[in-house]
Protein backbone atom coordinates (compact mmCIF):
# COMPACT_ATOMS: atom_id res chain seq x y z
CA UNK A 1 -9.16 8.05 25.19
CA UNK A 2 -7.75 11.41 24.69
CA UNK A 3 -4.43 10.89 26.35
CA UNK A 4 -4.24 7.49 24.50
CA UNK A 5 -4.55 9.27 21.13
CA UNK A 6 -2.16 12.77 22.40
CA UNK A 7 -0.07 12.05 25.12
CA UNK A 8 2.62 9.59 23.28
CA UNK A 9 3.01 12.05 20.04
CA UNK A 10 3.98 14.93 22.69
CA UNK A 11 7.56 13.09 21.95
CA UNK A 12 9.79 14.29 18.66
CA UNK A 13 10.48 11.20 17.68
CA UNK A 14 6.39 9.70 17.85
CA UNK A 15 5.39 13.05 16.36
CA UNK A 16 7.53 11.97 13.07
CA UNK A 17 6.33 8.40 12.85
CA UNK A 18 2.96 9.62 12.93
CA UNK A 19 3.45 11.88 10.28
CA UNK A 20 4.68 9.08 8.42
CA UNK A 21 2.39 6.69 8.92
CA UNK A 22 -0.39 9.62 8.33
CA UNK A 23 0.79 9.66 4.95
CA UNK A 24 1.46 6.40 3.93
CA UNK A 25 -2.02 6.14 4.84
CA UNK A 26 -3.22 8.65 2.42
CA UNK A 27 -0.83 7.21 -0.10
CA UNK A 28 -1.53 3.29 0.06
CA UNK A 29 -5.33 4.36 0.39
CA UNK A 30 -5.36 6.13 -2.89
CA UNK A 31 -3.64 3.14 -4.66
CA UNK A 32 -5.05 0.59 -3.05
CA UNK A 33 -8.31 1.59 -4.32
CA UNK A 34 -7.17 0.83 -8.27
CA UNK A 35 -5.17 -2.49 -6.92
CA UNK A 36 -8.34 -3.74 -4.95
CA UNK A 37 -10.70 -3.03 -8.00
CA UNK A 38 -8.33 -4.30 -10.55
CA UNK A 39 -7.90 -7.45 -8.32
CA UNK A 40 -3.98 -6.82 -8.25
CA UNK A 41 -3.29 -7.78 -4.62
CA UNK A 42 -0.86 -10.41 -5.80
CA UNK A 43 1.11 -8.08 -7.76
CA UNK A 44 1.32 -5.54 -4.72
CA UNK A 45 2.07 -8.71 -3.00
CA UNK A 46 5.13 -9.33 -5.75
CA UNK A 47 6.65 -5.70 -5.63
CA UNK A 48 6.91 -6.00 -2.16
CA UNK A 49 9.12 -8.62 -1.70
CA UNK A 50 11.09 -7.79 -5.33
CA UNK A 51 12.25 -4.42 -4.20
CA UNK A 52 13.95 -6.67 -1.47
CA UNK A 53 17.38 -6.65 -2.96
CA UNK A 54 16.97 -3.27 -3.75
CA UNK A 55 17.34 -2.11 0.08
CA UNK A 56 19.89 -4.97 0.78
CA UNK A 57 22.17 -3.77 -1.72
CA UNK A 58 21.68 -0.23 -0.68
CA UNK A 59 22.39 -0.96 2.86
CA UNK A 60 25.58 -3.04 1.46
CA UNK A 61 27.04 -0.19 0.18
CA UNK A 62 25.82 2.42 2.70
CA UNK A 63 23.63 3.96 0.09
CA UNK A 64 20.21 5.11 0.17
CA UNK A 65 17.77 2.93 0.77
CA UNK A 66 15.23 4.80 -1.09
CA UNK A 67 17.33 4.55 -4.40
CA UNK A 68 17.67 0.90 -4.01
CA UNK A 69 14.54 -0.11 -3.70
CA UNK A 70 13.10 2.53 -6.18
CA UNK A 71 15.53 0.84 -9.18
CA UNK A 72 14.49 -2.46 -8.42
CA UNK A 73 10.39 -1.39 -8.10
CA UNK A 74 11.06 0.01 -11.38
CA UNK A 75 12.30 -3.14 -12.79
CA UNK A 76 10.09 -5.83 -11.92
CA UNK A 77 7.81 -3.50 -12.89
CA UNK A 78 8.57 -3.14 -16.63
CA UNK A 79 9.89 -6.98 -16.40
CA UNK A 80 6.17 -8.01 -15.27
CA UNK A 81 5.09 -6.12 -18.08
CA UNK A 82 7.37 -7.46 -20.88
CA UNK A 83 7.43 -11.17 -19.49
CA UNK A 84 3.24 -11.12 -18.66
CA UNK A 85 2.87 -10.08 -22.29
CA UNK A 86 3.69 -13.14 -23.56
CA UNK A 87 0.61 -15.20 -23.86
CA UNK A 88 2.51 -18.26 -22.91
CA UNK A 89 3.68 -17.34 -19.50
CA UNK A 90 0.90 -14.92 -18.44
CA UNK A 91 0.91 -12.27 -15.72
CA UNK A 92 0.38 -15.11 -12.99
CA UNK A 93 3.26 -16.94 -13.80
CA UNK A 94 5.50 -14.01 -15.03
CA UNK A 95 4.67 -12.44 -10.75
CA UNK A 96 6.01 -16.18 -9.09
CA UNK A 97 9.16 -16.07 -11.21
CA UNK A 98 9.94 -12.22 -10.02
CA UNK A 99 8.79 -12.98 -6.53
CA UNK A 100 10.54 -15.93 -5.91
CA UNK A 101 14.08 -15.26 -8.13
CA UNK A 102 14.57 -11.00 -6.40
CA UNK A 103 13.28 -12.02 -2.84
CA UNK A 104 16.03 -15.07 -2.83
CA UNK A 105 18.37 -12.89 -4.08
CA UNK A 106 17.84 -9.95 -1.29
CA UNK A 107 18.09 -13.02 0.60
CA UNK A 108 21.31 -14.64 -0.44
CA UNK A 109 23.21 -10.92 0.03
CA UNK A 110 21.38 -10.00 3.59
CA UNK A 111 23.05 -13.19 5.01
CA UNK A 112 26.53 -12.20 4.21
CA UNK A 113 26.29 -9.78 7.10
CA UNK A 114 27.21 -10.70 10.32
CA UNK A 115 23.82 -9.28 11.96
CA UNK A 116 21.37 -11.50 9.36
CA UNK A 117 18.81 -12.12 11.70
CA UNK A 118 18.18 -8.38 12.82
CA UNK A 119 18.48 -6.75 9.66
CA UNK A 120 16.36 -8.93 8.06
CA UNK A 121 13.66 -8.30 10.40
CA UNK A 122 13.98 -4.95 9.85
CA UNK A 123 13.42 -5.02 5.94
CA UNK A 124 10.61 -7.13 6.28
CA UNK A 125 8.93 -5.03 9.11
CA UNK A 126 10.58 -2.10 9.20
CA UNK A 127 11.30 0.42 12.09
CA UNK A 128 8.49 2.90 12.17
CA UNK A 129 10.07 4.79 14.91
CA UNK A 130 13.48 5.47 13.74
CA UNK A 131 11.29 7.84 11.06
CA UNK A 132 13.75 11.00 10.52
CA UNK A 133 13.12 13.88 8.47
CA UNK A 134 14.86 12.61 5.64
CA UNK A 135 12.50 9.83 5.22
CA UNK A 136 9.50 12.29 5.82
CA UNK A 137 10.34 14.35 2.75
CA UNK A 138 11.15 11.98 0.82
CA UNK A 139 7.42 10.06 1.81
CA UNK A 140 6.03 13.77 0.84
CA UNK A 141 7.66 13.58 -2.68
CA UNK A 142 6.59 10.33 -3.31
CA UNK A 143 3.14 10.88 -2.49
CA UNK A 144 2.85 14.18 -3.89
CA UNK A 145 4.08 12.15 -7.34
CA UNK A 146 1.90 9.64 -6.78
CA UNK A 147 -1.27 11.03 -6.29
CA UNK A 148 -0.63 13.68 -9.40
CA UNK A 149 -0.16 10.89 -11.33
CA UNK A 150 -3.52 9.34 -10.39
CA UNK A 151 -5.28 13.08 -10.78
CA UNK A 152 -4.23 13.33 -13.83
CA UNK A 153 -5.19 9.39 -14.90
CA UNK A 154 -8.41 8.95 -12.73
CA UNK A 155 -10.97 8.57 -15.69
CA UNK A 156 -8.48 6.31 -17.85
CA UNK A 157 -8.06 4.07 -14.83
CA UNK A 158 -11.12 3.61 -13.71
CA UNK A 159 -12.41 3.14 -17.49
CA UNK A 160 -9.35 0.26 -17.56
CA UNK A 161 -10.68 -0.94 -14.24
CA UNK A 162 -14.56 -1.32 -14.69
CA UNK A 163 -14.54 -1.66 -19.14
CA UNK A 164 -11.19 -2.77 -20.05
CA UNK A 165 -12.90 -3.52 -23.54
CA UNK A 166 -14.65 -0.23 -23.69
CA UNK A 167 -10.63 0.80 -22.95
CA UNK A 168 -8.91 -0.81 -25.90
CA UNK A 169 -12.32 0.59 -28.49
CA UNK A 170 -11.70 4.01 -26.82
CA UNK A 171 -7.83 3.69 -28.43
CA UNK A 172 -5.77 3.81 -24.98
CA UNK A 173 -3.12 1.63 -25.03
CA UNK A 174 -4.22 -0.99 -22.14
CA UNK A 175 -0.55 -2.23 -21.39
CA UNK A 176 0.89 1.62 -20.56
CA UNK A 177 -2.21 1.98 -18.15
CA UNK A 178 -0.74 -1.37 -16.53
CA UNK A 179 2.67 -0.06 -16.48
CA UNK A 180 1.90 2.91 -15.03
CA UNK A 181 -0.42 1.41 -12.42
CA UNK A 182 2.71 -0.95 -11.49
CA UNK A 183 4.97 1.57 -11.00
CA UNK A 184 2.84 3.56 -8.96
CA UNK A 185 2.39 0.74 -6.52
CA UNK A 186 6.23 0.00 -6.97
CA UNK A 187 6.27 3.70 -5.54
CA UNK A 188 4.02 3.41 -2.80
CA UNK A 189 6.27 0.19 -1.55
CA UNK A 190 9.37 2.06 -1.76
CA UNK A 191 7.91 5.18 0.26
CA UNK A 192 7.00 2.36 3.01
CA UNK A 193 9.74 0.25 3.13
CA UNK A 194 11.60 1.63 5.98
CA UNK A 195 8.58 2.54 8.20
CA UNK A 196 6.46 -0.52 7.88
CA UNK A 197 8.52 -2.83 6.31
CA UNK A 198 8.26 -4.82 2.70
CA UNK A 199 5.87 -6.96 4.17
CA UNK A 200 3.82 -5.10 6.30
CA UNK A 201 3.03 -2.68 3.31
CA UNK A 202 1.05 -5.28 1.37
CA UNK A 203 -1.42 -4.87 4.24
CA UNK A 204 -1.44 -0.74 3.82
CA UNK A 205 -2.61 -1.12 0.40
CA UNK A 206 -5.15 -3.49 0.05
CA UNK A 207 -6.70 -3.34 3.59
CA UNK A 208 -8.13 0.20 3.81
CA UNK A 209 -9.34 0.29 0.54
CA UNK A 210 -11.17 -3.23 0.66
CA UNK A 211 -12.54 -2.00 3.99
CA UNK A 212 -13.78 1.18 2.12
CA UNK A 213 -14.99 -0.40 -1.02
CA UNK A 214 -17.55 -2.56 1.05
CA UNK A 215 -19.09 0.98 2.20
CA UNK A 216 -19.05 3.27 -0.55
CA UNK A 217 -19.82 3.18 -4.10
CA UNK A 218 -17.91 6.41 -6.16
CA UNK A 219 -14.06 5.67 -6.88
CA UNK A 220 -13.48 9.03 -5.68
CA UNK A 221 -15.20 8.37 -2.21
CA UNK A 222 -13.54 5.27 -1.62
CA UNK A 223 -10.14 7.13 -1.96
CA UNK A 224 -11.08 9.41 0.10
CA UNK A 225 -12.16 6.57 2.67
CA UNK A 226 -9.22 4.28 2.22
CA UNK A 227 -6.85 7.51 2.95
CA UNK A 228 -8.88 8.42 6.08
CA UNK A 229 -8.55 4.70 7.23
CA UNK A 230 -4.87 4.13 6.75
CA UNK A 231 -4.05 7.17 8.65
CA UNK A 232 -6.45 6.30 11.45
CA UNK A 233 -5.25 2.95 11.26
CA UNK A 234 -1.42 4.17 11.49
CA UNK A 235 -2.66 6.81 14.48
CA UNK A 236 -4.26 4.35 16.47
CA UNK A 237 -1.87 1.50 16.16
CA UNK A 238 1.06 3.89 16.67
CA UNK A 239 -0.80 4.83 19.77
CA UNK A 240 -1.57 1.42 21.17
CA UNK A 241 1.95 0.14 20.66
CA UNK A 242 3.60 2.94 22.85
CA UNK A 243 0.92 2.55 24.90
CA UNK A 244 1.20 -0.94 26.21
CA UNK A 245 4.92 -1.19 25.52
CA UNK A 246 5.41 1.59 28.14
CA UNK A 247 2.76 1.50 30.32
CA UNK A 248 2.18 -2.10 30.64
CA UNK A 249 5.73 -3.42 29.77
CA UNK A 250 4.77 -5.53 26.94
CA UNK A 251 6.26 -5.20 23.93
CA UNK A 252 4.66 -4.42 20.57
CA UNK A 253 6.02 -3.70 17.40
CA UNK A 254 4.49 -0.57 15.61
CA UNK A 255 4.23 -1.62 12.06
CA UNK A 256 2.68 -5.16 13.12
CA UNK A 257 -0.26 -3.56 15.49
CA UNK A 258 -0.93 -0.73 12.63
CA UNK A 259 -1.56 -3.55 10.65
CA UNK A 260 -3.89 -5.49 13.02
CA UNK A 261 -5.51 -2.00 14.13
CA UNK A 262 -6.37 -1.58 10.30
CA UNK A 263 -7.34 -5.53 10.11
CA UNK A 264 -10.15 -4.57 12.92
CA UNK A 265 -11.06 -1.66 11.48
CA UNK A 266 -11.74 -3.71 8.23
CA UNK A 267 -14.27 -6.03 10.37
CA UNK A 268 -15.92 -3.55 11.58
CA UNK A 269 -16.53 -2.55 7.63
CA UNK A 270 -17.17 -5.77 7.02
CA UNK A 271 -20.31 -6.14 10.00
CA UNK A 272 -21.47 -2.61 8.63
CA UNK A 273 -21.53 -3.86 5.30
CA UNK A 274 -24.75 -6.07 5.40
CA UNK A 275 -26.78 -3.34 7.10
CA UNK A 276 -25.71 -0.82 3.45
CA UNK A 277 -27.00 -3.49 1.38
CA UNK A 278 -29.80 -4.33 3.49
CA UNK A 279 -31.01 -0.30 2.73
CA UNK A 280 -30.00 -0.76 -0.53
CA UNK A 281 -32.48 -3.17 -1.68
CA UNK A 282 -35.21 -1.15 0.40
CA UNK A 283 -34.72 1.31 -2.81
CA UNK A 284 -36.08 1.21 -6.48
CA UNK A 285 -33.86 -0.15 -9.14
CA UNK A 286 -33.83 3.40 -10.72
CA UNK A 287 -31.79 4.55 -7.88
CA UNK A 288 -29.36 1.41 -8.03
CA UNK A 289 -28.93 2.05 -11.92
CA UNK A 290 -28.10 5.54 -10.82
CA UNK A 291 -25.27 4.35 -8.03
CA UNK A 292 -23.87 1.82 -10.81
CA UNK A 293 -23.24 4.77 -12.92
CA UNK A 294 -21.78 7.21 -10.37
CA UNK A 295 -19.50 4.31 -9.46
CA UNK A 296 -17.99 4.58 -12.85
CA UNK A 297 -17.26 7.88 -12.52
């Protein structure tokens, strides 16, 4: 088990896509944790496929990447909140007509190039192994923006999360907590995109911290969970992939088995699950009132 987990990151270029993956773990489990309470897997689910053109017409025009993607995250994120304000087209509708309209246009300019089929694959699924510095710092600045963001806003997201009502009496301004949440997933997808892909990353984000909200109670906890899950996940899927692909000769894409890795590891949550509640109702309701409240926290 110990050479699975060592021996393939004794190689430069292993050692920086677990690095990456390490912290896009930490990242997406951080976020993930306000998108899976808030019940905003469909808008992580949107901002992955709008900042599609974003890295098409970056890679047009031999830009960065990062930039590309990053305007277009920003967009559909104050577009989702300007068109889902309008009572009349709601947030439901206002996420198909992003989703659908950016994703066919990434679409559309992708299949000008002469090599469609293998760039597109590697938008949607990214190369976790081609990982270079670059992309590590820029990861690192992302998630050290991130997660500030969400220090500084833990108590007025969580408050928006669990009493939206309690929210809007307290005077904060619901629809800037929305924005902000947006962009911040908008961020996470953009750190992502190359290693994991625009698809893949929907499953970085809301895996982990589902997994960890069926064990632990305190918002702060299942952070903390969700992070250490996601990089585990990313660690041990990095590991099998080399694994098999070189000792056994079959080939396995890295970003696809971290994501099935991190689909076990949610099962194995989910079959642990049962047993928590199971103690739970062994105890008096003074102690459950108690957990309610320190979930709020």
């Amino acid at each position: 088990m110990t050479e699975l987990l060592v021996d393939p990151f004794r190689l430069p270029y292993m050692q920086r896509a677990l690095l990456e993956v390490v912290l896009l773990g930490v990242l997406t489990g951080a976020v993930g944790v306000f998108v899976v309470l808030r019940r905003l897997a469909f808008v992580a689910d949107a901002l992955t496929h709008t900042v599609f053109p974003g890295v098409v017409i970056a890679f047009l025009l031999d830009r960065s990447i990062l930039l590309g993607a990053l305007a277009f995250g920003l967009l559909t994120a104050l577009l989702l909140a300007g068109i889902g304000a309008n009572r009349r087209v709601g947030d439901d509708a206002a996420l198909a007509i992003l989703l659908t309209s950016f994703f066919s246009l990434g679409v559309v300019l992708v299949s000008r190039t002469r090599t469609f089929a293998s760039d597109l694959t590697a938008f949607l699924f990214g190369r976790v192994l081609t990982v270079d510095r670059a992309d590590l710092v820029q990861t690192l600045v992302l998630a050290v923006l991130v997660l500030a963001v969400l220090a500084a806003l833990r108590k007025e997201l969580v408050l928006r999360a669990f009493d939206p009502a309690g929210a809007v009496a307290l005077g904060y301004r619901t629809v800037v907590l929305d924005l902000v949440l947006n962009v911040l997933i908008a961020l996470v997808v953009v750190a992502a995109v190359k290693a994991v892909g625009t698809v893949l990353v929907l499953a970085l984000i809301v895996v982990p911290a589902a997994a960890a909200r069926l064990l632990v109670d305190r918002v702060a906890t299942m952070a903390a969970l969700a992070g250490l899950l996601g990089a585990a996940g990313g660690w041990l899927g990095l590991a099998v992939s080399y694994e098999v692909s070189v000792g056994y000769g079959v080939r396995l894409a890295s970003g696809a088995t971290i994501v099935v890795v991190l689909v076990a590891l949610f099962l194995v949550a989910a079959s642990v699950a049962p047993l928590r509640r199971l103690a739970a109702g062994r105890q008096g309701p003074a102690t459950l009132a108690a957990r309610g409240q320190r979930e709020r926290r």
